[in-house]
Protein backbone atom coordinates (compact mmCIF):
# COMPACT_ATOMS: atom_id res chain seq x y z
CA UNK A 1 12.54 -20.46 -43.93
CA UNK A 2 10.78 -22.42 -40.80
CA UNK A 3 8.43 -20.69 -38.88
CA UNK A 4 10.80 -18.89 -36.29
CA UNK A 5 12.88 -17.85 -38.95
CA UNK A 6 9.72 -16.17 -40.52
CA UNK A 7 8.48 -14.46 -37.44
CA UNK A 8 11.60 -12.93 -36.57
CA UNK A 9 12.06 -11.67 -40.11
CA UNK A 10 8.40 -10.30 -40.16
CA UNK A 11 7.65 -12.54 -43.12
CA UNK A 12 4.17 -14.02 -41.46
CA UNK A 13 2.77 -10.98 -39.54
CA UNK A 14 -0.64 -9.88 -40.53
CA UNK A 15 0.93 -6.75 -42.59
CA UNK A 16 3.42 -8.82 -44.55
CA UNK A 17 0.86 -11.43 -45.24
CA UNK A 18 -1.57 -8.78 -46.92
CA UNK A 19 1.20 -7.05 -48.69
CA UNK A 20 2.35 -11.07 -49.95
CA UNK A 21 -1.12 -11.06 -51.11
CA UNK A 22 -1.31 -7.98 -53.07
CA UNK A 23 1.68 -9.06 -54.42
CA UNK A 24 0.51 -12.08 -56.20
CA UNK A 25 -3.43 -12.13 -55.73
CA UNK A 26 -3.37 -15.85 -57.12
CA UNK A 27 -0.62 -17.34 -54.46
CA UNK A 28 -3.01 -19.21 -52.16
CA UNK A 29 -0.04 -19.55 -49.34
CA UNK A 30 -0.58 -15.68 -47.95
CA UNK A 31 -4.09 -16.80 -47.97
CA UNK A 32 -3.31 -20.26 -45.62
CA UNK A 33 -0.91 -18.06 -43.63
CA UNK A 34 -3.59 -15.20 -43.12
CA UNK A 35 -6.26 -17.83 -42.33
CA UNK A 36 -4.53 -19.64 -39.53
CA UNK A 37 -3.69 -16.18 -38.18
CA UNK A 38 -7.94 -15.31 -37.59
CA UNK A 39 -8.77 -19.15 -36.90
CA UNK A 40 -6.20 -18.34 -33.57
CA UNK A 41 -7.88 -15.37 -32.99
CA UNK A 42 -11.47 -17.07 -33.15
CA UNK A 43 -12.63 -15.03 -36.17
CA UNK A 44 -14.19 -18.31 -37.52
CA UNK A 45 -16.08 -16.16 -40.63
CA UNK A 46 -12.93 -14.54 -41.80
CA UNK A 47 -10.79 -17.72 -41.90
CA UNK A 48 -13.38 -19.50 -43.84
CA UNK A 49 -13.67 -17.08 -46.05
CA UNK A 50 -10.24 -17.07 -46.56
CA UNK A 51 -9.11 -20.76 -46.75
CA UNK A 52 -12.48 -20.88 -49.72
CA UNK A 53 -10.67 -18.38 -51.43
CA UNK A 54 -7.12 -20.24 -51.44
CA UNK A 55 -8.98 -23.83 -52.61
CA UNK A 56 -10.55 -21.31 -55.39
CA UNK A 57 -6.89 -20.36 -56.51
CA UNK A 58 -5.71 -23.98 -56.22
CA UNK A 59 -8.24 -25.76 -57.94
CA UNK A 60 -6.30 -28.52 -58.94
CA UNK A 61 -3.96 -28.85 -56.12
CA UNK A 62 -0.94 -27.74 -58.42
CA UNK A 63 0.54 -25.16 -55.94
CA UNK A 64 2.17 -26.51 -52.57
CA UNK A 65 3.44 -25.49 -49.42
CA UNK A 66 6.06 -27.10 -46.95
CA UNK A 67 4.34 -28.59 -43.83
CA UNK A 68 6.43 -28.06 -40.31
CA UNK A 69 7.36 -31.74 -41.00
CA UNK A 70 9.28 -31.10 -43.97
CA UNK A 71 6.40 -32.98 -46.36
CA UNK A 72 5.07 -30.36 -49.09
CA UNK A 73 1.09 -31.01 -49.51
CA UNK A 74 -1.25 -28.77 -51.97
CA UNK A 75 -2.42 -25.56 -50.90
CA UNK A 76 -6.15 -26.78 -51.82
CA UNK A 77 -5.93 -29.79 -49.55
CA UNK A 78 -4.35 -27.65 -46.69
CA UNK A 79 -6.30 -25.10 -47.14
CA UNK A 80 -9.48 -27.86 -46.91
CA UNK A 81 -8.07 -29.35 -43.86
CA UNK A 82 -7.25 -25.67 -42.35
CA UNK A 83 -11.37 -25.05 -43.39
CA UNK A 84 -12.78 -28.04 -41.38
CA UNK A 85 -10.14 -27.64 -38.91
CA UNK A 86 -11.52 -24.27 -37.72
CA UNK A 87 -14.93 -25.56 -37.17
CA UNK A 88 -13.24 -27.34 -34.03
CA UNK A 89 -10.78 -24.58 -32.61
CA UNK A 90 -12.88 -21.95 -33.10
CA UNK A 91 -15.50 -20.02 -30.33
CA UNK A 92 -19.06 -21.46 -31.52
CA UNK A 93 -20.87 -24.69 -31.87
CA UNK A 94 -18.53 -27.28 -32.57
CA UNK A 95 -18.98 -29.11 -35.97
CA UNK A 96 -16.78 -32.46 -36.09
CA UNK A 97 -18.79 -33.15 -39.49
CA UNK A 98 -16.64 -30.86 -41.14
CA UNK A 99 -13.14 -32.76 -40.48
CA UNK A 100 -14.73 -36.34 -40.65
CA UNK A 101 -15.73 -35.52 -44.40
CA UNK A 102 -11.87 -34.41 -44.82
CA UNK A 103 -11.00 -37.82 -43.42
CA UNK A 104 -13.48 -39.41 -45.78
CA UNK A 105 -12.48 -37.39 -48.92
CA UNK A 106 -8.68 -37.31 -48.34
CA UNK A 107 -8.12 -40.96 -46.86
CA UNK A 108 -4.50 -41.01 -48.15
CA UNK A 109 -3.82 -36.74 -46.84
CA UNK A 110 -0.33 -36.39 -45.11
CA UNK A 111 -2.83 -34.67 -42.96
CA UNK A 112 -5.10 -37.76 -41.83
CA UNK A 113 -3.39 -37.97 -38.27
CA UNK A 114 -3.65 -34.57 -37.73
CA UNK A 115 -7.42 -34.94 -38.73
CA UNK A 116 -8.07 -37.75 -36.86
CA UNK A 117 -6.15 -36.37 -33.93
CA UNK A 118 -8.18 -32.82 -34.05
CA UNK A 119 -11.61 -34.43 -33.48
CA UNK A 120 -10.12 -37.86 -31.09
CA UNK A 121 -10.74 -35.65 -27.92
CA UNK A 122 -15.31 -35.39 -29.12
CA UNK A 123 -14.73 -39.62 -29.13
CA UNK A 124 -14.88 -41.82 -25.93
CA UNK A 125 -14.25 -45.36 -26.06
CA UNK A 126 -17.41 -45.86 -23.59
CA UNK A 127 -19.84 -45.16 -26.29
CA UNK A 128 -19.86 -47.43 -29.34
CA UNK A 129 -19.68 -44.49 -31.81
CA UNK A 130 -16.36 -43.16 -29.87
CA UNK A 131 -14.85 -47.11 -29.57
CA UNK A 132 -15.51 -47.29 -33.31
CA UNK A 133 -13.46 -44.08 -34.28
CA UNK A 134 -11.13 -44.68 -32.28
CA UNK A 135 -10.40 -48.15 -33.11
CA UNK A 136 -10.26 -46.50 -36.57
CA UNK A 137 -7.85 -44.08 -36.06
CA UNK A 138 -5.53 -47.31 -34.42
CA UNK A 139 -5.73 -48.88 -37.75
CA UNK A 140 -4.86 -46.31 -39.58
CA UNK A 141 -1.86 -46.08 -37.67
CA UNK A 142 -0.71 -48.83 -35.84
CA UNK A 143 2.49 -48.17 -34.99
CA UNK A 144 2.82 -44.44 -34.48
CA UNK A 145 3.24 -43.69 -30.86
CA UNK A 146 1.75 -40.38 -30.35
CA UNK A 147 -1.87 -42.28 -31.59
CA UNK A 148 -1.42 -45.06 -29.53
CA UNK A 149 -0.63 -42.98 -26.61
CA UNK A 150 -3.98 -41.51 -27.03
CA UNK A 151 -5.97 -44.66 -27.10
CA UNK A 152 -3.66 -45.40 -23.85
CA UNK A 153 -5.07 -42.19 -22.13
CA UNK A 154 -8.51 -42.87 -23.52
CA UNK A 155 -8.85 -46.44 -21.56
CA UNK A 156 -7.27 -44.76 -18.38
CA UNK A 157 -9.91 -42.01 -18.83
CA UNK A 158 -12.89 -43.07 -19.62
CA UNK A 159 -13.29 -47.10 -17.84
CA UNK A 160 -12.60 -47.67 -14.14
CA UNK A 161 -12.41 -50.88 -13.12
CA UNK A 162 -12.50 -54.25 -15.35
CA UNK A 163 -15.90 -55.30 -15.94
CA UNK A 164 -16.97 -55.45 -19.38
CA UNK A 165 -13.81 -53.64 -20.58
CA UNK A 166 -10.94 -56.37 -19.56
CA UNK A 167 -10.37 -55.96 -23.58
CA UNK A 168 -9.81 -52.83 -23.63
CA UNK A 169 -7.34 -53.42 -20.81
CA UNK A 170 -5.26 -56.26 -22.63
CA UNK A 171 -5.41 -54.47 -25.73
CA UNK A 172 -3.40 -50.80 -23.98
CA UNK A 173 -1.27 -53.44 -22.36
CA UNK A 174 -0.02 -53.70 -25.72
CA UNK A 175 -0.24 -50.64 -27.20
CA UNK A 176 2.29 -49.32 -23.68
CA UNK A 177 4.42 -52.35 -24.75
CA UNK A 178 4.69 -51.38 -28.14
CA UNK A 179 5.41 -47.76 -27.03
CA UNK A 180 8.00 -49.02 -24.74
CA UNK A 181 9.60 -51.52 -27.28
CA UNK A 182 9.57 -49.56 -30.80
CA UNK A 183 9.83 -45.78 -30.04
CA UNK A 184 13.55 -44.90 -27.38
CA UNK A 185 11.99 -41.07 -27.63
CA UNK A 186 9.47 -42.38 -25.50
CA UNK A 187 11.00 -42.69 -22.26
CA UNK A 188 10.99 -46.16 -20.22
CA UNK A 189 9.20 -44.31 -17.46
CA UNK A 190 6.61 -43.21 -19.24
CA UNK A 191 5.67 -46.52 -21.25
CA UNK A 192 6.02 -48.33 -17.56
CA UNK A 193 3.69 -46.15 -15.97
CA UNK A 194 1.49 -46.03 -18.67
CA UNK A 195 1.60 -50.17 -18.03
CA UNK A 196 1.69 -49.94 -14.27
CA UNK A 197 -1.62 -47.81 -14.28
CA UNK A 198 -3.74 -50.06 -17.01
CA UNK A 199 -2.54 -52.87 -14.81
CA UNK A 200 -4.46 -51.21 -11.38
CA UNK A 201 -6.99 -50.32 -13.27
CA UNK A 202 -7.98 -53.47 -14.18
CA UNK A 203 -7.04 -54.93 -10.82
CA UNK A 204 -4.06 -56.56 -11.47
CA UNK A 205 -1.46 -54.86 -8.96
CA UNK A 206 1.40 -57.54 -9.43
CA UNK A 207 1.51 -56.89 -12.79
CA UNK A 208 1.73 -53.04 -12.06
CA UNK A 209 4.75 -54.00 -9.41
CA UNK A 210 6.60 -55.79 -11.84
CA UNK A 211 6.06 -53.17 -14.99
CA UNK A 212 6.72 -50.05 -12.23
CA UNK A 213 8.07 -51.31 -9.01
CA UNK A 214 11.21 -51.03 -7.05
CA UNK A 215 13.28 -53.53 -9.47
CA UNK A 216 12.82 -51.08 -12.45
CA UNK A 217 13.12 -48.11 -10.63
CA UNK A 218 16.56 -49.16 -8.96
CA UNK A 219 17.61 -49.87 -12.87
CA UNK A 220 16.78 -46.77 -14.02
CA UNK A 221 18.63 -45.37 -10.77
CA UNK A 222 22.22 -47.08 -12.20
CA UNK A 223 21.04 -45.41 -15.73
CA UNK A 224 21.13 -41.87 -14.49
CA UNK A 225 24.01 -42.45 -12.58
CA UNK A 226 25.89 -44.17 -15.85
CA UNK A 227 24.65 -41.36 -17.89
CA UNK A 228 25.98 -38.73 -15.33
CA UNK A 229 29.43 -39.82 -15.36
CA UNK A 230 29.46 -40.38 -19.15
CA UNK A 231 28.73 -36.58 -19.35
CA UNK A 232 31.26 -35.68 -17.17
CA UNK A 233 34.21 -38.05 -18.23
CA UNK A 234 33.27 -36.38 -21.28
CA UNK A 235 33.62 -32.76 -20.34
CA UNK A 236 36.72 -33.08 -18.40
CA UNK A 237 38.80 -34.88 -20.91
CA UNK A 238 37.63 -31.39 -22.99
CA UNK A 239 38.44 -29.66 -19.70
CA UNK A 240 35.92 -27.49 -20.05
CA UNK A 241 32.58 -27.64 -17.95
CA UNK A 242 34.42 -28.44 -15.11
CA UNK A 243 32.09 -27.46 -12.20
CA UNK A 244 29.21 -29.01 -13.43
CA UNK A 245 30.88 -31.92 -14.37
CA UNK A 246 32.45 -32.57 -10.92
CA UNK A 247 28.50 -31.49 -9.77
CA UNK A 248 27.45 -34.59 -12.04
CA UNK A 249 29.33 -37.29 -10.75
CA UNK A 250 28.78 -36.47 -7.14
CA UNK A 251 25.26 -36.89 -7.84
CA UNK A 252 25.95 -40.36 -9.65
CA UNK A 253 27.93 -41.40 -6.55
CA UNK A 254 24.81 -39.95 -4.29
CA UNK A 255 22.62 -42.00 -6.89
CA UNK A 256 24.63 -45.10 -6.64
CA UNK A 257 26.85 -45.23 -3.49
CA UNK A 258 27.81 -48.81 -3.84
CA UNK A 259 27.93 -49.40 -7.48
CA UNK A 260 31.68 -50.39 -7.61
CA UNK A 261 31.81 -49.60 -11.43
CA UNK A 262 29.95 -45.86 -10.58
CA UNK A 263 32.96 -45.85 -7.66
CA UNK A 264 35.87 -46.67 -9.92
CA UNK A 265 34.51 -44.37 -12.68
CA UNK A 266 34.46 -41.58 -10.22
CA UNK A 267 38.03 -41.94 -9.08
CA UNK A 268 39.74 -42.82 -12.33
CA UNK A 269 38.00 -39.31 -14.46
CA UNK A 270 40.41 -36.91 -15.61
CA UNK A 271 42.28 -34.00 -13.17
């Protein structure tokens, strides 16, 4: 059962939760669920208490639950990163201790991103504790997009300007390029902007023009416009959708007035 499936069948309210745990007082999931429900409502004392209890009834790591990713991972190791998570999400002093010790302790976790992730935004990459975390957390994963992204931001964020830094520069040059080349879900315009602005910032503005300038803009112009009439040729051979789909290619023929192909697409789709 994923999680909307549980919430509209009551399974992971407060109430059900309890009753779960009366059911079967040595099922450390009810105890998990039950935590993460006071860690959102800043009740740091009474999520602590209860992820201790759940690593108490898991000792071993024998008993697992199913991760939102599909992966199953022992209650005692979730319920450890759920623990040092709070000590970051929670109202009160902010301990980042806590989840670098999971890191340390679980360095193979299906939960190391999300570790590593949790405590990135405490890390810049203008002091040489943050640069050496965060180059870290790049090694660790090198090709996952979502973590390169964030180094991306970082550079954008915390350096203006290329003195002393031009590395740091060249090196999200080619974490945006990697972006751009490995992952489609990441979308052209965002890897090219994400180029474009590491390119002004370190005061390179032809590069920026030719990553994010008028030539790829006018390409991803004759995209839209190919995709547009693709989703209508598509719809009115099924002759159904038939308003929007005329509403789609007049905007690919507004998009691309003089594309011949766009032109002859137009006037040849189905009646």
């Amino acid at each position: 059962m994923d999680r909307l499936q549980a919430v509209l069948a009551g399974a992971d309210t407060v109430p059900a939760l309890i009753k779960a745990r009366a059911k079967d007082p040595k099922d450390p999931a009810p105890l998990i669920k039950l935590g993460l429900k006071y860690q959102a409502r800043h009740d740091r004392e009474k999520a602590l208490e209860l992820y201790e209890e759940a690593v108490r009834l898991d000792p071993k790591g024998t008993r697992t639950m199913t991760l939102d990713s599909g992966q199953a991972v022992s209650c005692k190791e979730l319920a450890e990163f759920r623990h040092a998570q709070t000590f970051v999400t929670t109202f009160g002093l902010y301990d980042i201790d806590a989840v670098k010790e999971f890191i340390k302790t679980h360095p193979g976790s299906q939960l190391l991103k999300d570790a590593y992730t949790e405590i990135s935004r405490f890390h810049y990459l203008s002091d040489k504790e943050g640069r050496a975390f965060l180059d870290e957390f790049v090694s660790k994963f090198p090709t996952d997009p979502d973590v390169l992204k964030i180094y991306i931001d970082k550079i954008k964020s915390d350096h203006r300007g290329p003195e002393g830094v031009r590395d740091l520069y060249q090196r999200g040059m080619t974490f945006a390029d990697r972006i751009g080349g490995a992952y489609p879900s990441i979308t052209p315009v965002e890897a090219s902007r994400s180029l474009a602005q590491l390119a002004v910032d370190s005061q390179d503005p032809a590069r920026a023009e030719a990553e994010f300038g008028p030539e790829f803009m006018a390409g991803q112009t004759r995209s839209w416009a190919d995709a547009l009439m693709t989703y209508a040729e598509f719809w009115l051979s099924q002759k159904r959708n038939r308003a929007d789909s005329e509403s789609s290619i007049a905007k690919a023929l507004s998009l691309a007035p003089d594309d011949p192909e766009i032109r002859r697409r137009a006037a040849a789709a189905p009646p």
